[in-house]
C-alpha atoms as a PDB file:
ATOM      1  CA  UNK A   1      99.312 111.395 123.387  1.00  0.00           C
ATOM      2  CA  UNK A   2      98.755 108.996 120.734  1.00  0.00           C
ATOM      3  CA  UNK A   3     101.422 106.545 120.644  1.00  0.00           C
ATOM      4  CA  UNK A   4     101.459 106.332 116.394  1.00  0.00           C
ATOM      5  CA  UNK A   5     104.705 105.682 115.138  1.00  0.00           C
ATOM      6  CA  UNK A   6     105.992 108.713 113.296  1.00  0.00           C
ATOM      7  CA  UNK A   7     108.269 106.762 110.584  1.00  0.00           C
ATOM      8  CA  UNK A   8     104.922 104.912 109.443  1.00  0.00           C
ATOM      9  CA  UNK A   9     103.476 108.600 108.559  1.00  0.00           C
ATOM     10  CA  UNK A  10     103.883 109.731 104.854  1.00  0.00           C
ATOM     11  CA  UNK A  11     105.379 113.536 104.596  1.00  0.00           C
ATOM     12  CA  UNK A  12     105.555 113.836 108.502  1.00  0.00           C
ATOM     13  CA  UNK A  13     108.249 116.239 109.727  1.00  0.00           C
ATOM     14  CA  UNK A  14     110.395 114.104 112.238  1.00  0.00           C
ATOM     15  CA  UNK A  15     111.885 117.281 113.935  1.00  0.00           C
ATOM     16  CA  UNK A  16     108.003 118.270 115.029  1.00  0.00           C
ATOM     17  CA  UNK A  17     107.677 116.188 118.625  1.00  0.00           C
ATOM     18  CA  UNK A  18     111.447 117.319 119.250  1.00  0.00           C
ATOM     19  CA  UNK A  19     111.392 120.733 118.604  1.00  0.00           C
ATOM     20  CA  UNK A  20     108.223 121.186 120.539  1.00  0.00           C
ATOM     21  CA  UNK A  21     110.010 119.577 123.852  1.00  0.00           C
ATOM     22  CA  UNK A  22     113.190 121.505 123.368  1.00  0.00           C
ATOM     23  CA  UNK A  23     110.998 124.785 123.192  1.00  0.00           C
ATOM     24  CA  UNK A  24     108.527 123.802 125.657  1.00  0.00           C
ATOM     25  CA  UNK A  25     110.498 121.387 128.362  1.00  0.00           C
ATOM     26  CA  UNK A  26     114.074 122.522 127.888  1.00  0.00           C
ATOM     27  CA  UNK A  27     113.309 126.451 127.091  1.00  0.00           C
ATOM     28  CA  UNK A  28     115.516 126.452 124.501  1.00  0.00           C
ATOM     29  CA  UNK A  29     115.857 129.307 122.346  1.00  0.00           C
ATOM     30  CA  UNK A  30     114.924 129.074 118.674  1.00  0.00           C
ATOM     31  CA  UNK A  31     118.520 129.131 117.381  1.00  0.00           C
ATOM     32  CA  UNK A  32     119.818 126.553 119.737  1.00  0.00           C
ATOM     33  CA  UNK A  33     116.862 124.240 118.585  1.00  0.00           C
ATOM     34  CA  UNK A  34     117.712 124.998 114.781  1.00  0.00           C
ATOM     35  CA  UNK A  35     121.106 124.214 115.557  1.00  0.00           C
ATOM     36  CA  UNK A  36     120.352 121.092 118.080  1.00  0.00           C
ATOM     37  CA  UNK A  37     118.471 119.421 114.926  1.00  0.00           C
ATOM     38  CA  UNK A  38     119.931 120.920 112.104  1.00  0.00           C
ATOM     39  CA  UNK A  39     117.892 123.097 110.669  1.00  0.00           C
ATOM     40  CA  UNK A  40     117.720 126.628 109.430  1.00  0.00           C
ATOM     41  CA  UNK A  41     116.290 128.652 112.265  1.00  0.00           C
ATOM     42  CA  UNK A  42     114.065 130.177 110.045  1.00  0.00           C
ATOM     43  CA  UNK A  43     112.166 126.603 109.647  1.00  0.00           C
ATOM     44  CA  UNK A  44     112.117 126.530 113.511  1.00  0.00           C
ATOM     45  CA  UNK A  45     110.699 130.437 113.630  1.00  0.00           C
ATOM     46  CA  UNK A  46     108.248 128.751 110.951  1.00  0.00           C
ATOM     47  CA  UNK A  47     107.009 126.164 112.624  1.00  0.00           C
ATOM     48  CA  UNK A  48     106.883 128.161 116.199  1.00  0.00           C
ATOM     49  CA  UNK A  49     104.862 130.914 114.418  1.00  0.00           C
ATOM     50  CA  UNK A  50     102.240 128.222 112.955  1.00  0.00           C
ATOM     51  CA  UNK A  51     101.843 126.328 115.993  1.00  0.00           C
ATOM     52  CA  UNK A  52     100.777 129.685 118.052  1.00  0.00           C
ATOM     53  CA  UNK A  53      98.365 130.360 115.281  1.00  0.00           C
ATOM     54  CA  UNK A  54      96.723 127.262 115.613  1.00  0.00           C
ATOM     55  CA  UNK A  55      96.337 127.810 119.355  1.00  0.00           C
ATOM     56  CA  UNK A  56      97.201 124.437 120.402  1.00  0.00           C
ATOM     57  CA  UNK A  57      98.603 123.706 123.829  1.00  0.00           C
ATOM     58  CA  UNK A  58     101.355 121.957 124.642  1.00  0.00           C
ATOM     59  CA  UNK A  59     100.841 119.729 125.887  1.00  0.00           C
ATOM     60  CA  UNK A  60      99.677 118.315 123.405  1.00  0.00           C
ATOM     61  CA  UNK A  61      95.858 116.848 123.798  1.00  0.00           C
ATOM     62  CA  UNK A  62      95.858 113.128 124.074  1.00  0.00           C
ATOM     63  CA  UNK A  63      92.944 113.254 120.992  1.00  0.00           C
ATOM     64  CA  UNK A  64      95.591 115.063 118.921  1.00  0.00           C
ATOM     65  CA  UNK A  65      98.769 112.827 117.560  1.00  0.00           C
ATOM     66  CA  UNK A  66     101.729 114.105 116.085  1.00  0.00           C
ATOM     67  CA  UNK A  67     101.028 113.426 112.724  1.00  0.00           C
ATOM     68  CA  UNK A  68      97.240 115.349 112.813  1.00  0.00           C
ATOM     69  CA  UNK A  69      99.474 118.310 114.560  1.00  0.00           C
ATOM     70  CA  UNK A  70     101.351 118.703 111.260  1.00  0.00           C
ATOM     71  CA  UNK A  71      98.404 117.964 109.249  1.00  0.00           C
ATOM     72  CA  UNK A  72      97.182 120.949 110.956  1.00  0.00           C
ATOM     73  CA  UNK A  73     100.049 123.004 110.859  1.00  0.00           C
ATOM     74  CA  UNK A  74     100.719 122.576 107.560  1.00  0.00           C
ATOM     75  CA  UNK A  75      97.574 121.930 105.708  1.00  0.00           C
ATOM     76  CA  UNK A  76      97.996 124.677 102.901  1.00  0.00           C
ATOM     77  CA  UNK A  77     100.833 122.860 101.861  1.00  0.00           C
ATOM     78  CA  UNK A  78     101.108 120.774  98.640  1.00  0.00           C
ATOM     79  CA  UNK A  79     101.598 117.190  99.250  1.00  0.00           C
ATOM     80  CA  UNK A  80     102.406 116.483  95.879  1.00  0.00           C
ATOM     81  CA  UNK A  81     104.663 117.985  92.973  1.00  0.00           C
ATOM     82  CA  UNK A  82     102.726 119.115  90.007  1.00  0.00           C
ATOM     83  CA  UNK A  83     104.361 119.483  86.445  1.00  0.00           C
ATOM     84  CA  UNK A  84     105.320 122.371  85.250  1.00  0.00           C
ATOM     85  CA  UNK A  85     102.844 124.286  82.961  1.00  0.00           C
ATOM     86  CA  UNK A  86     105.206 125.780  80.696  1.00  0.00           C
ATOM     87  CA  UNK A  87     106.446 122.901  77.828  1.00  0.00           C
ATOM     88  CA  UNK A  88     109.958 122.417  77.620  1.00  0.00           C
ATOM     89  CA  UNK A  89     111.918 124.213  75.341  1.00  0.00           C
ATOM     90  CA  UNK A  90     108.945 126.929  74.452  1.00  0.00           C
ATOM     91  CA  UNK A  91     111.179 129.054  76.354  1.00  0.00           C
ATOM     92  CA  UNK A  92     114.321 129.279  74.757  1.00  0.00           C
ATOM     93  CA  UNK A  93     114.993 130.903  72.532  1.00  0.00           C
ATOM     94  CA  UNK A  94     116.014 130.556  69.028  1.00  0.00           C
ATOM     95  CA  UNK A  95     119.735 129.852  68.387  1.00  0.00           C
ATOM     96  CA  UNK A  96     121.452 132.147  65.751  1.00  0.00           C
ATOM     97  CA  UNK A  97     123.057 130.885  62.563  1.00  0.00           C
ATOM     98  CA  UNK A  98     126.339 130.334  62.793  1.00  0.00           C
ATOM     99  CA  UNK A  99     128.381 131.646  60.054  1.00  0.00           C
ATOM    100  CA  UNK A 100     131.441 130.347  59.099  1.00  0.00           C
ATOM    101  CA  UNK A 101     135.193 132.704  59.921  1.00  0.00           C
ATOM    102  CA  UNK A 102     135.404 133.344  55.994  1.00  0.00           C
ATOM    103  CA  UNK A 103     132.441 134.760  55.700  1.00  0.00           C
ATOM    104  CA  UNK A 104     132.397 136.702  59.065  1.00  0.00           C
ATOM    105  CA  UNK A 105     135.882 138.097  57.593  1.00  0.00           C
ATOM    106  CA  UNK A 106     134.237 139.206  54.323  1.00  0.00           C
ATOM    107  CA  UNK A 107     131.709 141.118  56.220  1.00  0.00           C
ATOM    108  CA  UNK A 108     134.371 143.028  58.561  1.00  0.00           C
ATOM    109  CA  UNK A 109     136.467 144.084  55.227  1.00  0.00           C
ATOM    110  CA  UNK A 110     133.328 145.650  53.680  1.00  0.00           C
END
């Protein structure tokens, strides 16, 4: 395995190498990981169900790092925020006029 430092890696997802030994080497079950690192354990059933799909095997390859495996595993992801493409404001709506008590009082006694 490559030996790549994993806090050097821009939108890496620490709990990756550790959830993939706790499956793999400890045989936890998905819950106990989620709870182990502190995470939903729908994440975990996430991230289990992507790395089957990519039909990697653990161990990992030496030629594959850590940070290409979740390159890989999440590569339809959006690194990035984009604006939103609705303006702010254009959808609220108008306020009403507020009348004044005298007025509203008026219009009740007609």
């Amino acid at each position: 395995m490559n030996s790549q430092t994993t806090k050097d890696i821009p939108c890496f997802r620490s709990y990756l190498p550790d959830a993939l030994r706790l499956r793999f080497e400890d045989k936890l079950t998905i819950r106990a990981i989620a709870q182990r690192l502190g995470l939903s354990h729908s994440t975990i059933h996430t991230l289990f169900q992507r790395f089957l799909a990519s039909g990697i095997a653990w161990p990992l390859p030496d030629s594959v790092s850590f940070a290409q495996l979740d390159a890989i595993l999440y590569a339809n992801r959006k690194k990035e925020l984009t604006e939103p493409q609705i303006r702010e404001g254009s959808w609220r709506k108008e306020r009403r006029t507020s009348y004044s008590r005298e007025f509203k009082v008026r219009l009740a006694k007609q």
